[in-house]
C-alpha atoms as a PDB file:
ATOM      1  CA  UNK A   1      20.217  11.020 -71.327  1.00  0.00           C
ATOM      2  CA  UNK A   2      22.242   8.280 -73.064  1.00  0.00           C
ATOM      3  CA  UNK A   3      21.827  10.919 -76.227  1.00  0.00           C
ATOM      4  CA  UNK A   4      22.926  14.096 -74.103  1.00  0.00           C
ATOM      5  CA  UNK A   5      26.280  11.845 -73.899  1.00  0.00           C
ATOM      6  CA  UNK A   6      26.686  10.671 -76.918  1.00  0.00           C
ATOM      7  CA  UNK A   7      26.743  14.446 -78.354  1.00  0.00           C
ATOM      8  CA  UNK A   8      28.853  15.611 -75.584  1.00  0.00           C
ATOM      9  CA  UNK A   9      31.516  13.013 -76.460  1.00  0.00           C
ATOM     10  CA  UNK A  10      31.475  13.621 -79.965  1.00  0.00           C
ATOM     11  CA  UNK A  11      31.308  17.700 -79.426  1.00  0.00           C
ATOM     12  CA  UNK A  12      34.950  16.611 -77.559  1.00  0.00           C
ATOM     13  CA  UNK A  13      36.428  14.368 -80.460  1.00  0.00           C
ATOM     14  CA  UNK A  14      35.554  10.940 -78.306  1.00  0.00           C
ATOM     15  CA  UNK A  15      32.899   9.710 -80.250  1.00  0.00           C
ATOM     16  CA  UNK A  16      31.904   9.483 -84.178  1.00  0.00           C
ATOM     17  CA  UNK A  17      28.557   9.546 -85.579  1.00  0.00           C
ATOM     18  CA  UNK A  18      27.256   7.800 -88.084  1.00  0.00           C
ATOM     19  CA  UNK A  19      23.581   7.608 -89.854  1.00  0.00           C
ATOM     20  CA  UNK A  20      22.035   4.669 -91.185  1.00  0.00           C
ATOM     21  CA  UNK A  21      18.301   4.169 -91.868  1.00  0.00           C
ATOM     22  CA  UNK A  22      17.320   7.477 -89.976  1.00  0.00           C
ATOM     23  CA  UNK A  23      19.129   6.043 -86.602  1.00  0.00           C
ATOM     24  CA  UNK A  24      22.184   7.484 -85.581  1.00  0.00           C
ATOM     25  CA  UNK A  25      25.152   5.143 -84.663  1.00  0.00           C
ATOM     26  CA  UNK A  26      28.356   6.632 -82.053  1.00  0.00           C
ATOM     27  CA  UNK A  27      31.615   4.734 -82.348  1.00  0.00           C
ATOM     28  CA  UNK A  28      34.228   5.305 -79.790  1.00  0.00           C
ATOM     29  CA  UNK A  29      37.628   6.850 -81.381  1.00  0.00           C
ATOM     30  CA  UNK A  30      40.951   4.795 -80.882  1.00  0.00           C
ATOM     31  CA  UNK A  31      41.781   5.025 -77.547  1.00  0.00           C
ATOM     32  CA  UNK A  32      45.518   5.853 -79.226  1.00  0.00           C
ATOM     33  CA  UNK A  33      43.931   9.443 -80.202  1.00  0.00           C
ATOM     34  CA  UNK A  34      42.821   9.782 -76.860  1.00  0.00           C
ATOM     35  CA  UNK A  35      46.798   9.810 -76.095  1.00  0.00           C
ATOM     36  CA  UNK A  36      47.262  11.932 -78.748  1.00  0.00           C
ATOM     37  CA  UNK A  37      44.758  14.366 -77.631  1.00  0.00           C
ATOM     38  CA  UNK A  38      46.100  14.743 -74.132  1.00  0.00           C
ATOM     39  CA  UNK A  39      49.721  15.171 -75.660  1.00  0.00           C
ATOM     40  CA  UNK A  40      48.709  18.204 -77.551  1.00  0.00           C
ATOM     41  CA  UNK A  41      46.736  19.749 -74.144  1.00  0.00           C
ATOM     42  CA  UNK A  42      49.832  19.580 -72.595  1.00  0.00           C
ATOM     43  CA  UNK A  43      52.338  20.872 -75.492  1.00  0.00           C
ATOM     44  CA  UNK A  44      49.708  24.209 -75.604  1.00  0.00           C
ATOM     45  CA  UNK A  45      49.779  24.613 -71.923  1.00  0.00           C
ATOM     46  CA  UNK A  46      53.460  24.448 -72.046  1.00  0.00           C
ATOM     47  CA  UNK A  47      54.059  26.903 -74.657  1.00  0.00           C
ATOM     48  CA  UNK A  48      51.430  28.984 -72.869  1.00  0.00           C
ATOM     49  CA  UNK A  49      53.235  28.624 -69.611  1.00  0.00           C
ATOM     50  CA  UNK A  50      55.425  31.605 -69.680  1.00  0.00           C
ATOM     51  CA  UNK A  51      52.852  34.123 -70.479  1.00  0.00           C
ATOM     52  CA  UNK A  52      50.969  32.803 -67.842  1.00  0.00           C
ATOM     53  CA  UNK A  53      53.945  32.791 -65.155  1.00  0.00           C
ATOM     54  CA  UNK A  54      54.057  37.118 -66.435  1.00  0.00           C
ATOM     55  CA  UNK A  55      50.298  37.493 -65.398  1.00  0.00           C
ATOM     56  CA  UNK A  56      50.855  35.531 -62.255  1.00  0.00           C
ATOM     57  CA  UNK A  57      53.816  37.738 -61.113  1.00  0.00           C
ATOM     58  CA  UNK A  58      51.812  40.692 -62.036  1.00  0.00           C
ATOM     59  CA  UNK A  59      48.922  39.604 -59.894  1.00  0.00           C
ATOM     60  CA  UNK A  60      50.159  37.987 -57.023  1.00  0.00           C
ATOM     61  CA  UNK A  61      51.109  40.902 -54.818  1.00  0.00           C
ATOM     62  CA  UNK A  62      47.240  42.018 -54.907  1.00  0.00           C
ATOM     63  CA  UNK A  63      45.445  40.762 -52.170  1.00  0.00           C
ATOM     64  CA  UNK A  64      43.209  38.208 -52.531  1.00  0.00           C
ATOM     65  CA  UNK A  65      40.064  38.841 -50.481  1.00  0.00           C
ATOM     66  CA  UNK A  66      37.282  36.151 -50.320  1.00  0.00           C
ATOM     67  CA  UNK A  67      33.838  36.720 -48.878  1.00  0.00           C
ATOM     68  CA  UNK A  68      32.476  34.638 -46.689  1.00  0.00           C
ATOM     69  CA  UNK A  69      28.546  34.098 -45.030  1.00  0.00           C
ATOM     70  CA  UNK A  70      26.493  32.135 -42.385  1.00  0.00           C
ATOM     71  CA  UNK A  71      27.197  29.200 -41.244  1.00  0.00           C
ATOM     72  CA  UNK A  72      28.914  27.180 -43.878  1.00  0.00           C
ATOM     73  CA  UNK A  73      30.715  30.433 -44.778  1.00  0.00           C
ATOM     74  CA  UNK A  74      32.635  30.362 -41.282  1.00  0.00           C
ATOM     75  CA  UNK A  75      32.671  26.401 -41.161  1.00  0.00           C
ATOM     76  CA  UNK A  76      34.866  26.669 -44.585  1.00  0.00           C
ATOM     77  CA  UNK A  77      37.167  29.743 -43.002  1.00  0.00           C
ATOM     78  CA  UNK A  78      38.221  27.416 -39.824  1.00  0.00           C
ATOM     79  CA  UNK A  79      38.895  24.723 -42.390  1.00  0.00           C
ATOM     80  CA  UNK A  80      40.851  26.359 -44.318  1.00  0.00           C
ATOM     81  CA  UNK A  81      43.011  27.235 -41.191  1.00  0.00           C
ATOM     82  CA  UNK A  82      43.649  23.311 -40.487  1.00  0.00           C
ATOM     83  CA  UNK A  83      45.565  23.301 -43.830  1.00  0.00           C
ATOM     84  CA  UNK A  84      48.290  25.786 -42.058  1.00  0.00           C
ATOM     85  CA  UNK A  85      51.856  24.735 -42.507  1.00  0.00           C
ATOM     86  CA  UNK A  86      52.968  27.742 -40.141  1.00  0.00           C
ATOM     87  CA  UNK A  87      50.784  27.035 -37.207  1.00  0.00           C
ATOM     88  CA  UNK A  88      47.876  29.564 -35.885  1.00  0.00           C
ATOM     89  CA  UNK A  89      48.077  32.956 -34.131  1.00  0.00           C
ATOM     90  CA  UNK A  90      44.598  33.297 -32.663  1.00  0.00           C
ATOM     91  CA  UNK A  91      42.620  36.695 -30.987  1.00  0.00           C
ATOM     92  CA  UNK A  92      38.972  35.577 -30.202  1.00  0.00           C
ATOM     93  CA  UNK A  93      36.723  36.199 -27.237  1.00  0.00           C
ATOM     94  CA  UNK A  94      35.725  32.373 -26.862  1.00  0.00           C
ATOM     95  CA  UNK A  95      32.301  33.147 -25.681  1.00  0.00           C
ATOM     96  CA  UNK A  96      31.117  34.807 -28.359  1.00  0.00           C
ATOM     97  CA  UNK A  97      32.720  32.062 -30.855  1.00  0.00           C
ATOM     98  CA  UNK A  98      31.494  29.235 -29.298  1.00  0.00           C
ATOM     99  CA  UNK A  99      27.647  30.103 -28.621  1.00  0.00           C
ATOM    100  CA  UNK A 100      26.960  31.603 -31.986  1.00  0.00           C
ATOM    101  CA  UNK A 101      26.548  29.968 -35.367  1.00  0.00           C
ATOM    102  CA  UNK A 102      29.741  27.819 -34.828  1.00  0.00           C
ATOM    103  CA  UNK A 103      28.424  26.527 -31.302  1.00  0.00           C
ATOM    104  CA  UNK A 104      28.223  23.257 -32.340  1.00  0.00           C
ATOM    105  CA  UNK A 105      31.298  22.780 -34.293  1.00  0.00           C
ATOM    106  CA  UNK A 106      33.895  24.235 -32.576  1.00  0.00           C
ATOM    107  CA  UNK A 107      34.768  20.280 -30.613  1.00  0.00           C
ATOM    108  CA  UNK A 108      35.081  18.793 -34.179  1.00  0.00           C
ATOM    109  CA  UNK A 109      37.477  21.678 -34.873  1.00  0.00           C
ATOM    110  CA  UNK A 110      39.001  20.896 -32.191  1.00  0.00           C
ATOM    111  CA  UNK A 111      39.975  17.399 -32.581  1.00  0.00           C
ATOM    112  CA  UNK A 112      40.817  17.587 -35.706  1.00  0.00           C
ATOM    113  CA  UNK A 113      43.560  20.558 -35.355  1.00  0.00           C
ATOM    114  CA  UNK A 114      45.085  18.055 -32.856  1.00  0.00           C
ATOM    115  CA  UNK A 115      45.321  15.268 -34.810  1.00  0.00           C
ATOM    116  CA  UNK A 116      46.723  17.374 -37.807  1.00  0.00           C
ATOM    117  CA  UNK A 117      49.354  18.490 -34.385  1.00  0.00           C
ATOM    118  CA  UNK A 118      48.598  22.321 -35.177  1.00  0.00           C
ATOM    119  CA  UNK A 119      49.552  24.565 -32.650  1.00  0.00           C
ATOM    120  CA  UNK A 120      47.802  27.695 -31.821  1.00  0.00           C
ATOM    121  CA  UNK A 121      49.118  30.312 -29.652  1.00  0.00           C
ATOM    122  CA  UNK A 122      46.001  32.869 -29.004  1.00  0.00           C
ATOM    123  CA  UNK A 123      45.027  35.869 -26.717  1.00  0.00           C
ATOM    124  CA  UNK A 124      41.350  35.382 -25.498  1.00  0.00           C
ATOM    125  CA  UNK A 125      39.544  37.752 -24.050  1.00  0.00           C
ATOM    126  CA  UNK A 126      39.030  36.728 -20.229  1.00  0.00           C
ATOM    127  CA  UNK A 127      35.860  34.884 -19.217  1.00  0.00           C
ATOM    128  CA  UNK A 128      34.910  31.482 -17.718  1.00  0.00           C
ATOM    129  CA  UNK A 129      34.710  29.873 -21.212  1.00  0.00           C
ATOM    130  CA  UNK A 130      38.283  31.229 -21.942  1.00  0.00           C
ATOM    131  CA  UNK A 131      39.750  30.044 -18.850  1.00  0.00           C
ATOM    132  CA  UNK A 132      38.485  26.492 -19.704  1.00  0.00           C
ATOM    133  CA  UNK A 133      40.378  26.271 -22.767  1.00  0.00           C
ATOM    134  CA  UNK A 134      43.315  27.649 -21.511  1.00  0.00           C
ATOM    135  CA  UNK A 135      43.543  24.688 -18.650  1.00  0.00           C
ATOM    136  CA  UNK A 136      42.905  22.360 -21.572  1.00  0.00           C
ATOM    137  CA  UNK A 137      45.814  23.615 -23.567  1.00  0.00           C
ATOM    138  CA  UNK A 138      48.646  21.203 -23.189  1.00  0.00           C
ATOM    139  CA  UNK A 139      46.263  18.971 -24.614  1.00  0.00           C
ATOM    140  CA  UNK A 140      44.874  20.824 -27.264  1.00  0.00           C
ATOM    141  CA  UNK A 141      47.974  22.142 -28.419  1.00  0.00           C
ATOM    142  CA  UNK A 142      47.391  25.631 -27.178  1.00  0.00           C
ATOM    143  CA  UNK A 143      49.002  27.668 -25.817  1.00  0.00           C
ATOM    144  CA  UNK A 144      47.017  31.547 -24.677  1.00  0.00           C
ATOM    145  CA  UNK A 145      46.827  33.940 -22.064  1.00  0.00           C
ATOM    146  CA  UNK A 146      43.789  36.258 -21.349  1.00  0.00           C
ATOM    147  CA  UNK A 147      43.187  39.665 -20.880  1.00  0.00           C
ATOM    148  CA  UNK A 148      40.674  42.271 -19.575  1.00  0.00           C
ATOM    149  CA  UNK A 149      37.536  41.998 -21.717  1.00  0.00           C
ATOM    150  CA  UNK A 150      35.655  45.176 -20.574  1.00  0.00           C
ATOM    151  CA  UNK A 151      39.434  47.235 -21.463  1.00  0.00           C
ATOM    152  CA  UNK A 152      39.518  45.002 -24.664  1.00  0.00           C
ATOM    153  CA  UNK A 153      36.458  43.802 -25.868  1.00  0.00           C
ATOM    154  CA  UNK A 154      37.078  41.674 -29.410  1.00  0.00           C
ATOM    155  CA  UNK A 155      34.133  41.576 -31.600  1.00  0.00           C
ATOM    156  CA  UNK A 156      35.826  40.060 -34.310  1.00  0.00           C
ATOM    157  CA  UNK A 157      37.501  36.713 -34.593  1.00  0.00           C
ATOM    158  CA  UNK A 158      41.058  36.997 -36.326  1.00  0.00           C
ATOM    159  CA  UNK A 159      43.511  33.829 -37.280  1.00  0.00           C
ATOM    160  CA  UNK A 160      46.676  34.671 -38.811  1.00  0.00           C
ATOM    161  CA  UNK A 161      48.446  31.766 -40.932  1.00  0.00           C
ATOM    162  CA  UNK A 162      50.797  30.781 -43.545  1.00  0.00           C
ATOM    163  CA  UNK A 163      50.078  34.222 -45.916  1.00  0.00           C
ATOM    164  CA  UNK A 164      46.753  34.582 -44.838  1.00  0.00           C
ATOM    165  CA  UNK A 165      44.705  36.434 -42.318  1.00  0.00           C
ATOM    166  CA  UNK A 166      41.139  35.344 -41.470  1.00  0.00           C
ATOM    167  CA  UNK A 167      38.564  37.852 -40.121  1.00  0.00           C
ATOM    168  CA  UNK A 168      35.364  36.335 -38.692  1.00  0.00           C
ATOM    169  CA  UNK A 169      32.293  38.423 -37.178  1.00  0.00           C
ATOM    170  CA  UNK A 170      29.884  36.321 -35.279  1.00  0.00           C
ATOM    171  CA  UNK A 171      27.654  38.673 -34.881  1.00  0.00           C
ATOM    172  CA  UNK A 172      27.294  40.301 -38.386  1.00  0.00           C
ATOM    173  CA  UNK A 173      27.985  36.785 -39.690  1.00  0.00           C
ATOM    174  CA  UNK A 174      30.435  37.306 -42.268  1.00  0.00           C
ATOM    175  CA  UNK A 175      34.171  36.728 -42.792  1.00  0.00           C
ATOM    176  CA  UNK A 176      36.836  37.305 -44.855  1.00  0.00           C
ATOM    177  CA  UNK A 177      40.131  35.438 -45.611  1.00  0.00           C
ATOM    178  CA  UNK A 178      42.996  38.264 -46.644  1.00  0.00           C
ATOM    179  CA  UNK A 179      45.463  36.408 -49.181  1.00  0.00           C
ATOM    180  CA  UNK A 180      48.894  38.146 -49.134  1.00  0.00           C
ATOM    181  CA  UNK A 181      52.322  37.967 -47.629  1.00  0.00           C
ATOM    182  CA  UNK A 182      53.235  41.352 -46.870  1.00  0.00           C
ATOM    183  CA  UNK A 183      50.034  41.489 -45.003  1.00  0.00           C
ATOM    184  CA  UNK A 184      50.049  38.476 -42.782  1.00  0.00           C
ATOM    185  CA  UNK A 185      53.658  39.117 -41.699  1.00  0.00           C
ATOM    186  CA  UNK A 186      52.312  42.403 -40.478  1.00  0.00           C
ATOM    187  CA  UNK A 187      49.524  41.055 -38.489  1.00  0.00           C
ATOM    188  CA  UNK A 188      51.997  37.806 -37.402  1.00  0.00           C
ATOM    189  CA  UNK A 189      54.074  40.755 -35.827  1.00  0.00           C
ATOM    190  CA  UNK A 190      51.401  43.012 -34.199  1.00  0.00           C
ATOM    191  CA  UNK A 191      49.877  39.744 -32.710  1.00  0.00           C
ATOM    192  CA  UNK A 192      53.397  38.903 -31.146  1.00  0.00           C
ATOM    193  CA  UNK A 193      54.106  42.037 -30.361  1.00  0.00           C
ATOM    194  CA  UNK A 194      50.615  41.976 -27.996  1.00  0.00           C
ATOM    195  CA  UNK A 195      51.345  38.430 -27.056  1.00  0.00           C
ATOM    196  CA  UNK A 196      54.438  39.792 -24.615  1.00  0.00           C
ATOM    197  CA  UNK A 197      52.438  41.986 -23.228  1.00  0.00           C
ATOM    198  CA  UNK A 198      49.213  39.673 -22.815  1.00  0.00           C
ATOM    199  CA  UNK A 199      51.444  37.422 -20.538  1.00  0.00           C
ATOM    200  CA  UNK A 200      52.433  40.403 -18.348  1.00  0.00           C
ATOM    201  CA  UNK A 201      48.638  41.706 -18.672  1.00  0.00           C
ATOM    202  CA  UNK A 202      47.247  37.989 -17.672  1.00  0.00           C
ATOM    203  CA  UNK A 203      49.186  38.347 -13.998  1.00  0.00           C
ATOM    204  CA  UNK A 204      47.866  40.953 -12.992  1.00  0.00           C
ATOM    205  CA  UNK A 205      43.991  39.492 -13.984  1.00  0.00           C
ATOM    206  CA  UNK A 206      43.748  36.176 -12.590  1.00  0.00           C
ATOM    207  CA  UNK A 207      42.517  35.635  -9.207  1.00  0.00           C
ATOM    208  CA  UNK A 208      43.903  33.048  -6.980  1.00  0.00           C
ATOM    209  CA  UNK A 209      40.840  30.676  -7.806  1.00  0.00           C
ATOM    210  CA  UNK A 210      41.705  31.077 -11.252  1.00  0.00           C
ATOM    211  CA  UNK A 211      45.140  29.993 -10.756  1.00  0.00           C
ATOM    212  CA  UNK A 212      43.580  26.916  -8.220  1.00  0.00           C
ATOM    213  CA  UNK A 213      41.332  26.184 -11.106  1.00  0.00           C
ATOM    214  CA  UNK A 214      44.505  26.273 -13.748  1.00  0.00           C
ATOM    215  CA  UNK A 215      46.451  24.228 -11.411  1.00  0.00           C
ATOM    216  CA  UNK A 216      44.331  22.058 -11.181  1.00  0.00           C
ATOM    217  CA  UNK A 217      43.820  20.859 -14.276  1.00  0.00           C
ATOM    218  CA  UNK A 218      47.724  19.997 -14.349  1.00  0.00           C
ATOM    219  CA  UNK A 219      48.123  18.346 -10.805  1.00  0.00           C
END
């Protein structure tokens, strides 16, 4: 192993090699070229950095779509929504999301999006499990109304943030997270759009024990 090293730093200019009586000896370079070194990294990246900025400009309008699978797959989608510097627009149906692959994560997720103080404002599909997180949402930083799941069944998770959109399927159990501007603005504005009308739609669906049940919560 010690070898493997030795041949690796001198294959990178850290190391010289010398032979004496069949045995090899490795002496470390001044550490002054090892300043010298990084100085020249950085001069070539500099001169390279306008060509680069060109491809970049060229590229960064085309969305960037990433593949996610399983378990892990989904765990590293919702963790890439705590990094949000815009907040989260959320349409799930709860029950499905929290009694699939994520079932035993979704309370970590949780605690950590409050403690990072991200907001979500969501429309859930209404069930028991949905009305439970909307009475805990002054303090989970939530903020959701509900609406008819039999006239709109969701079988997809969707977040929208910063310029991304992520797509989750519990029950195929894949996602995707959408990289591009043009394209989350769009989907910021349908989901707003349907959040006016979710409020309106939510009156009209909760029973009075609901609304004892909500209330209760808050009393």
């Amino acid at each position: 192993t010690t070898y493997l090293i030795l041949e690796q730093l001198q294959q990178k200019g850290l190391a010289g090699k010398v032979k004496k009586n069949k045995a090899c000896y490795y002496l470390p370079i001044t550490p002054h070229a090892l300043l010298e070194d990084q100085f020249h990294k950085y001069k070539n990246l500099e001169e390279a950095l306008p060509e680069l900025l060109n491809i970049h400009k060229r590229f960064s309008v085309t969305p960037q779509v990433t593949l996610f699978e399983g378990k892990n797959g989904f765990i590293n989608i919702m963790e890439d929504t705590l990094r949000t510097s815009t907040g989260l627009l959320c349409w799930a149906d709860v029950e499905l999301a929290t009694t699939t692959l994520l079932s035993d994560y979704y309370q970590s997720y949780v605690k950590k999006k409050v403690e990072r103080e991200i907001w979500l404002r969501g429309i859930f599909c209404y069930d028991q499990e949905a009305l439970k997180y909307k009475k805990a949402g002054k303090e989970e930083l939530r903020e959701i109304y509900l609406i008819p799941k039999k006239e709109f069944p969701f079988k997809n998770e969707i977040n929208i943030y910063d310029n991304k959109v992520a797509i989750i399927s519990h029950i195929d159990e894949v996602g995707v997270i959408i990289e591009n501007e043009n394209i989350a603005e769009t989907q910021r504005s349908i989901f707003n759009f349907a959040f006016k009308y979710a409020k309106i739609a939510e009156k009209e669906l909760l029973t009075e024990e609901d609304l004892n049940y909500l209330k209760g919560k808050n009393s």
